[in-house]
C-alpha atoms as a PDB file:
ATOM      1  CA  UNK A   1      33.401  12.991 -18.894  1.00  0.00           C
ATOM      2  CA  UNK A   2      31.311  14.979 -16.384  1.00  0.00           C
ATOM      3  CA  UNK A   3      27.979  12.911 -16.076  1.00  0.00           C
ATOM      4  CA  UNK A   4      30.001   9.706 -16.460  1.00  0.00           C
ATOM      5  CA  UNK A   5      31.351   9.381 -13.170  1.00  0.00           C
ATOM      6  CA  UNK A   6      31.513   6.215 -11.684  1.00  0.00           C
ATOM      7  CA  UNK A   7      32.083   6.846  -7.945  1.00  0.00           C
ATOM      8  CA  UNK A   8      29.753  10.074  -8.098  1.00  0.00           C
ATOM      9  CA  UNK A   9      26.571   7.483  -9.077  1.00  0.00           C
ATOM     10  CA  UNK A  10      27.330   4.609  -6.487  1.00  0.00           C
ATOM     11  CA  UNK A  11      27.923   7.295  -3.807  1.00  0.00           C
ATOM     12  CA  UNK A  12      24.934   9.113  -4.871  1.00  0.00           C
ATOM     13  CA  UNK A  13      22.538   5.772  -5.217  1.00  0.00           C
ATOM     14  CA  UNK A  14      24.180   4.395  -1.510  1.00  0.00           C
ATOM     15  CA  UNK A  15      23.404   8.033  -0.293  1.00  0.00           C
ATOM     16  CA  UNK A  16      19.408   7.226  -1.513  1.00  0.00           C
ATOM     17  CA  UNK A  17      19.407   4.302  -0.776  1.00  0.00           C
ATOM     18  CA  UNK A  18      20.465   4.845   2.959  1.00  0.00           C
ATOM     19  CA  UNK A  19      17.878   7.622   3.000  1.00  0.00           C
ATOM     20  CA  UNK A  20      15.128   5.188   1.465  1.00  0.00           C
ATOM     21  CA  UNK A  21      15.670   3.118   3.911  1.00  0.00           C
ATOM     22  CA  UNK A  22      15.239   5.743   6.678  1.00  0.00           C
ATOM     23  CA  UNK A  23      12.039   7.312   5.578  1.00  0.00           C
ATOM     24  CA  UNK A  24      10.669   3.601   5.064  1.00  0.00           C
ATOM     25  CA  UNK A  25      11.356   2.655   9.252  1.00  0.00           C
ATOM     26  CA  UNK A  26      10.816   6.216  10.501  1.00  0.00           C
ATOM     27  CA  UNK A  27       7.045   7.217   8.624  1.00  0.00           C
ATOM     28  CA  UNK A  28       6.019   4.040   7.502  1.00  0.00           C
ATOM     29  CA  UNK A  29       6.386   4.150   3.837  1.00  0.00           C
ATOM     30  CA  UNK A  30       8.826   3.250   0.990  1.00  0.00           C
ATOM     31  CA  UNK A  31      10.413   5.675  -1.076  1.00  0.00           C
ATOM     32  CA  UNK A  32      10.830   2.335  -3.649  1.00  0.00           C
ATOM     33  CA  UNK A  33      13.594   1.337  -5.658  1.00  0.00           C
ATOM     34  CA  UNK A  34      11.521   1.254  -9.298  1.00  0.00           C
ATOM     35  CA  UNK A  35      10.904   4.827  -8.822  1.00  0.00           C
ATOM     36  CA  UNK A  36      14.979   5.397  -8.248  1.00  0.00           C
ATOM     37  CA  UNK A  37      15.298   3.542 -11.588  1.00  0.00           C
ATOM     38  CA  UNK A  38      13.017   5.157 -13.499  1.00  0.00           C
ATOM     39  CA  UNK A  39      14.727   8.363 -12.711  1.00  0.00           C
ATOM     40  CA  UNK A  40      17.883   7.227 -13.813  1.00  0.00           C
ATOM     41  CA  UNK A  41      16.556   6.070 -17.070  1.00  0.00           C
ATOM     42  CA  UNK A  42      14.569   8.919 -17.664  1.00  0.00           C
ATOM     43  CA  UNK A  43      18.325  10.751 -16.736  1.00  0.00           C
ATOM     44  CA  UNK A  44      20.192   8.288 -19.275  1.00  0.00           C
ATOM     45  CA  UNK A  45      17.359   8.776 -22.155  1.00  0.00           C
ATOM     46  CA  UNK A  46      16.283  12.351 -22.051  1.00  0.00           C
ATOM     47  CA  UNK A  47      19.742  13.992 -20.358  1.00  0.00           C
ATOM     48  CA  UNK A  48      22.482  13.597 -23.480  1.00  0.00           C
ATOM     49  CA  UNK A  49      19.804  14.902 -25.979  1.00  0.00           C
ATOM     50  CA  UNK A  50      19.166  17.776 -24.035  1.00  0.00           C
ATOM     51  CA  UNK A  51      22.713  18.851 -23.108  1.00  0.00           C
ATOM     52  CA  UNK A  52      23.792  18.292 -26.856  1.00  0.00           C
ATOM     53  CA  UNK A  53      21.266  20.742 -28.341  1.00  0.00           C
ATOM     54  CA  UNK A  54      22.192  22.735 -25.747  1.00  0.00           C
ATOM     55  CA  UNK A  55      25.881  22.490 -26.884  1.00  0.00           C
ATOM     56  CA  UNK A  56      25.017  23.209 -30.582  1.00  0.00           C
ATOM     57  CA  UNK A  57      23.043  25.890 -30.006  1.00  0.00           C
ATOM     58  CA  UNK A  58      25.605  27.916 -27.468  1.00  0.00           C
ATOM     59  CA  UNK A  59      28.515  26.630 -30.063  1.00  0.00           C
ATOM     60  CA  UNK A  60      26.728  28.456 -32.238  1.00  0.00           C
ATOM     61  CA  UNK A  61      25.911  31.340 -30.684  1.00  0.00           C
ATOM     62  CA  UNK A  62      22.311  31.428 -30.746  1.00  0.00           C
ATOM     63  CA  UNK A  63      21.489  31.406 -26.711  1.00  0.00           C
ATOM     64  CA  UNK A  64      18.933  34.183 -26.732  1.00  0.00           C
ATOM     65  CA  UNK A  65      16.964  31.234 -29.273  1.00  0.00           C
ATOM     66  CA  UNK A  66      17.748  28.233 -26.894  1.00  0.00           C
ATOM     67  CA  UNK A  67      16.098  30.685 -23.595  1.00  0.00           C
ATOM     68  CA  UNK A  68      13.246  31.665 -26.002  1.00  0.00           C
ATOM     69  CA  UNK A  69      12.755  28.467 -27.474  1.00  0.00           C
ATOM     70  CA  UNK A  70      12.960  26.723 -23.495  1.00  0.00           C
ATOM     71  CA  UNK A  71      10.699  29.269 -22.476  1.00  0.00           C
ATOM     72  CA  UNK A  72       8.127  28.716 -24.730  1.00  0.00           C
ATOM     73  CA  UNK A  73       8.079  24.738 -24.184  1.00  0.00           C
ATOM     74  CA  UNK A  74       8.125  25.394 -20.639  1.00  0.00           C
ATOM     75  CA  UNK A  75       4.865  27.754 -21.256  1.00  0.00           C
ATOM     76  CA  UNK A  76       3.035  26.059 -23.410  1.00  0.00           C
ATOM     77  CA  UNK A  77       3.927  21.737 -22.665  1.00  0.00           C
ATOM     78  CA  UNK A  78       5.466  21.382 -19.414  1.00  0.00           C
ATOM     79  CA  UNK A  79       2.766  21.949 -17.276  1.00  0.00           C
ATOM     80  CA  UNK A  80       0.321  19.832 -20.132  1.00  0.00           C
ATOM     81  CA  UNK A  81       2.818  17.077 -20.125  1.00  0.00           C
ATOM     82  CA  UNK A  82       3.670  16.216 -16.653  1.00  0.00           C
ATOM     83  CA  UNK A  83       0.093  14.841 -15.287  1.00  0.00           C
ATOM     84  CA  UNK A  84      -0.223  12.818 -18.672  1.00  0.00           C
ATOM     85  CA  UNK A  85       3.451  11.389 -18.842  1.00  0.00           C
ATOM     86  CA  UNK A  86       5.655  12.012 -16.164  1.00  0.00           C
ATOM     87  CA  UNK A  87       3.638  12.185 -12.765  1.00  0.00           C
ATOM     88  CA  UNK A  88       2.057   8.375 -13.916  1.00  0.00           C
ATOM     89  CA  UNK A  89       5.571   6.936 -13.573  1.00  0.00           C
ATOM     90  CA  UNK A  90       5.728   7.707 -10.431  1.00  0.00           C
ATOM     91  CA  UNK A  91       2.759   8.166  -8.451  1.00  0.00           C
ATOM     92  CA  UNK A  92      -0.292   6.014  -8.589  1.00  0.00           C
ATOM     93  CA  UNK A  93      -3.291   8.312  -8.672  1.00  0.00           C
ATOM     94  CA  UNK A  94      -7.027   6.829  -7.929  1.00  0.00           C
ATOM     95  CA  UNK A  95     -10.344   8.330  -7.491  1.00  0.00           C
ATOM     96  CA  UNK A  96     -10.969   9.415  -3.620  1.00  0.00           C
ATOM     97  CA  UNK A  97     -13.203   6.864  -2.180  1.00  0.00           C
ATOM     98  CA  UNK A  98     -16.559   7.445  -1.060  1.00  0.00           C
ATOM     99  CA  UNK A  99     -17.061   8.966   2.461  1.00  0.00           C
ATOM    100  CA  UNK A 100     -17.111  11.813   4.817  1.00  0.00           C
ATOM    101  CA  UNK A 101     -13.746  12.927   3.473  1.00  0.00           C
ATOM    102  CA  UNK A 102     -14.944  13.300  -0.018  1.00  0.00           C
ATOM    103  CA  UNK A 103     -17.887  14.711   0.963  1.00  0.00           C
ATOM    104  CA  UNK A 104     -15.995  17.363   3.053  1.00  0.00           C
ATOM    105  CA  UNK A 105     -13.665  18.419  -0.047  1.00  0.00           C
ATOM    106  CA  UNK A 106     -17.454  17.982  -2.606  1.00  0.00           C
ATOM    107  CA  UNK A 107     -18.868  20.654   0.000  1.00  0.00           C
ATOM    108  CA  UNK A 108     -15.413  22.670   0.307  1.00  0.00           C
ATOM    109  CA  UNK A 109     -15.114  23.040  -3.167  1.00  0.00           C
ATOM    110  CA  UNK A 110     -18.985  23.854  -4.022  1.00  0.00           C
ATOM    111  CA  UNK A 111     -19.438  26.584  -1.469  1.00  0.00           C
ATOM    112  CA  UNK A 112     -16.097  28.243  -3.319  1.00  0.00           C
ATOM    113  CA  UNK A 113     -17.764  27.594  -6.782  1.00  0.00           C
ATOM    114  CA  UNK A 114     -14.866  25.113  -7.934  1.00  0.00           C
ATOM    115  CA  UNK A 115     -16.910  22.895  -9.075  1.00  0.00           C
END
């Protein structure tokens, strides 16, 4: 099996973690092992359902309804689902705190009418 390859994983989590590593001395920050993990569960849950409808529906010759049908969810949920369920695995997101830099981007965005 293709996405059952044992060497290709370790190499490719040794090859991330080496790079983890690197970022972490060189800028200062960590890259972080949970987020590496929750990837590759994310991969494990969500990758075999999606490349078995994706079998079914080439076996069966309906691809012009798999790209319409992907198209569609990519319209209409992607871009709605990622801030709510994807982006809070991995990211940590907190109001700005109060000071001259959010008073810069307050100004910034009132003198464009963003706000």
């Amino acid at each position: 099996m293709v996405g059952l390859d044992a060497e290709n994983e370790y190499c490719t989590i040794a090859f991330l973690a080496s790079v983890m590593i690197c970022h972490s001395n060189q800028y200062g920050y960590s890259l972080g092992s949970r987020d590496l993990i929750k990837g590759m569960c994310l991969s494990i849950v969500l990758g075999p359902s999606i490349v078995s409808a994706i079998i079914v529906i080439v076996q069966e010759g309906h691809t012009w309804l798999y790209i319409f049908g992907r198209l569609c969810l990519s319209f209409h949920c992607d871009d709605d689902m990622y801030p709510v369920l994807i982006a809070p695995l991995f990211n940590k997101f907190t109001p700005l705190p109060e000071g001259d830099l959010r008073l810069q981007i307050e100004n910034l965005a009132s003198s464009l009418s963003f706000l």
